[in-house]
Protein backbone atom coordinates (compact mmCIF):
# COMPACT_ATOMS: atom_id res chain seq x y z
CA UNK A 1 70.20 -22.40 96.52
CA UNK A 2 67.83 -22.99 99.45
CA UNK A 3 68.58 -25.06 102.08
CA UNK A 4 65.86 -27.19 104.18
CA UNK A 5 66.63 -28.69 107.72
CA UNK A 6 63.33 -30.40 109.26
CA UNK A 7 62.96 -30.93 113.06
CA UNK A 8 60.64 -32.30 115.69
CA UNK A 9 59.91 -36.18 114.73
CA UNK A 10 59.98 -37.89 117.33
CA UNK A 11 58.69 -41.23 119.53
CA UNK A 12 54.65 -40.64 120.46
CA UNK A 13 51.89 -42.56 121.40
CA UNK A 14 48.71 -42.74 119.32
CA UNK A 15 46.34 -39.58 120.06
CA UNK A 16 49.43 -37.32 120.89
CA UNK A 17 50.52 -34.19 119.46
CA UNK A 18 53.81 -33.45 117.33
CA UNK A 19 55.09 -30.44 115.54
CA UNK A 20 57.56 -30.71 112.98
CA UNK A 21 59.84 -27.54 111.68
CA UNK A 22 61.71 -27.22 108.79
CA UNK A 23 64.21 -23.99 108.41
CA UNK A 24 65.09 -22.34 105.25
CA UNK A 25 68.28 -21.30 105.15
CA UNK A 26 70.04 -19.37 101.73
CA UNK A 27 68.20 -18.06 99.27
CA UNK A 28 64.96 -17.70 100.83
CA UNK A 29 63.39 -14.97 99.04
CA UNK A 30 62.67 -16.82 95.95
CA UNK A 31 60.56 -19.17 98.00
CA UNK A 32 57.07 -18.91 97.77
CA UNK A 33 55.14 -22.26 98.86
CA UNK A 34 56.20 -25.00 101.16
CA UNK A 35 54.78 -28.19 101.42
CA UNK A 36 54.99 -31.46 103.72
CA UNK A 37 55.51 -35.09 102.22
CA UNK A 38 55.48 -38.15 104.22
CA UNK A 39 57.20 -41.60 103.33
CA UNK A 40 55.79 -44.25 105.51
CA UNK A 41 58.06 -48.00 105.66
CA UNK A 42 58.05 -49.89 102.03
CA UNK A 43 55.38 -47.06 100.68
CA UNK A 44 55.89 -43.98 98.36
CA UNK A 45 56.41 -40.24 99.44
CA UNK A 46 52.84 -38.83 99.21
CA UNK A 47 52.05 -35.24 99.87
CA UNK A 48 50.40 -34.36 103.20
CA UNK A 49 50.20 -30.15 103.26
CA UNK A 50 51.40 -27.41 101.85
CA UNK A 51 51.07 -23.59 102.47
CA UNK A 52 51.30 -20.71 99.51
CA UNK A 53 53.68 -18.33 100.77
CA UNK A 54 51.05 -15.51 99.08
CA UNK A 55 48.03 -16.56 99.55
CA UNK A 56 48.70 -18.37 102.75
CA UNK A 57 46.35 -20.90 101.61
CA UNK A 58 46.53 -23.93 103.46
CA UNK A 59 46.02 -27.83 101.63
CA UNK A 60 45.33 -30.79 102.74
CA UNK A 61 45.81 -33.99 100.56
CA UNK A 62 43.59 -36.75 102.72
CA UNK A 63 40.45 -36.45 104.65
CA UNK A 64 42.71 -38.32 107.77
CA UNK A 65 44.02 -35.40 107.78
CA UNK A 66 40.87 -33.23 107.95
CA UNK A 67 41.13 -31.37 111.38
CA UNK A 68 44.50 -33.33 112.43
CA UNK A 69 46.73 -31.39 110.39
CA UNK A 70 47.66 -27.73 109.68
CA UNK A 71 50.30 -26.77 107.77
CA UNK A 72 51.74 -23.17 108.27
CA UNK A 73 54.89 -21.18 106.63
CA UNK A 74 56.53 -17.55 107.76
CA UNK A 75 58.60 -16.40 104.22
CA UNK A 76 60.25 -13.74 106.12
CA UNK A 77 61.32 -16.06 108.47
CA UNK A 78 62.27 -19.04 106.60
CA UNK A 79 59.98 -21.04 108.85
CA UNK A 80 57.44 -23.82 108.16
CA UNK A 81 55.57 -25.94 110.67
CA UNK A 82 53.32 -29.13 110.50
CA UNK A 83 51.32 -29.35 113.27
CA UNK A 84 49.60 -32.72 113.63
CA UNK A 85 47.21 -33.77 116.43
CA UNK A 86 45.56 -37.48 117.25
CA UNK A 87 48.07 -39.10 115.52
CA UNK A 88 47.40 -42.82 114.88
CA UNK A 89 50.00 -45.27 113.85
CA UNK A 90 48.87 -44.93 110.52
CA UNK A 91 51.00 -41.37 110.56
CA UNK A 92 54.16 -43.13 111.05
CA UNK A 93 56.73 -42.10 108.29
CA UNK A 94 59.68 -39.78 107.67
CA UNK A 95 58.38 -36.51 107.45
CA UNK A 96 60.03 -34.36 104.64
CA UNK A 97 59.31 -30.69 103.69
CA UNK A 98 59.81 -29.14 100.28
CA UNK A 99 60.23 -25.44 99.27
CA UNK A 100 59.59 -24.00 96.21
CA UNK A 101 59.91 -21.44 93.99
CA UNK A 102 58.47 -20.73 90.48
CA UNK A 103 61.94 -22.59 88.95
CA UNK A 104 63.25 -24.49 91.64
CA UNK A 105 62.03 -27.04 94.60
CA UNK A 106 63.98 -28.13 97.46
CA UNK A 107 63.76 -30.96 99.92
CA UNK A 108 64.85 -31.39 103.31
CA UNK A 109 66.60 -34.94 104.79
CA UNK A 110 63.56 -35.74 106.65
CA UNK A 111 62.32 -36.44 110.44
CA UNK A 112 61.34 -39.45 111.74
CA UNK A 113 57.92 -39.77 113.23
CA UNK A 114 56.64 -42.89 115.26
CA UNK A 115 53.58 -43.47 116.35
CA UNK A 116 53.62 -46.40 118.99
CA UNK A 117 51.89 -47.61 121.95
């Protein structure tokens, strides 16, 4: 079992900066990818980045997020970070990660993010 705790949402105003975290904790060996989802007010979780633990390989699911947003994941620490920059209000959502392994796939409670003027 892996555990997921995300961190870092927060109140910003539109062009700031935010980076989320989200710490693995149990068995975080048999991780080997985590990704970012975001579930804006009335509207589905859709994926926004995701990192390959092996190949470090970095995705991005929308061109608005095309320079904005970098996804990045230690295994050995059990560490993933989304780092998002000129954020619009557009980006306002819970903010959930999900780990993964070749069987299994994990999801954290989520962070708040609000983007507001």
């Amino acid at each position: 079992q892996v555990q997921l705790v995300e961190s870092g949402g927060g109140l910003v105003r539109p062009g700031g900066t935010l980076r989320l975290s989200c710490v693995a904790s149990g068995s975080i060996w048999d991780m080997d990818s985590m990704y970012w989802y975001r579930q804006p007010p009335g509207q589905q979780r859709a994926f926004v980045a995701g990192v390959h633990g092996r190949t470090r390989s970095n995705q991005l699911s929308h061109d608005s997020g095309k320079g904005r947003v970098t996804a990045s994941w230690d295994p050995a620490k059990g560490t993933g970070y989304l780092l998002m920059t000129d954020l619009a209000t557009a980006d306002t959502a819970v903010y959930f990660c999900n780990g993964r392994s070749t069987t299994d796939s994990y999801w954290g409670q989520g962070t708040q993010v609000t983007v507001t003027a």
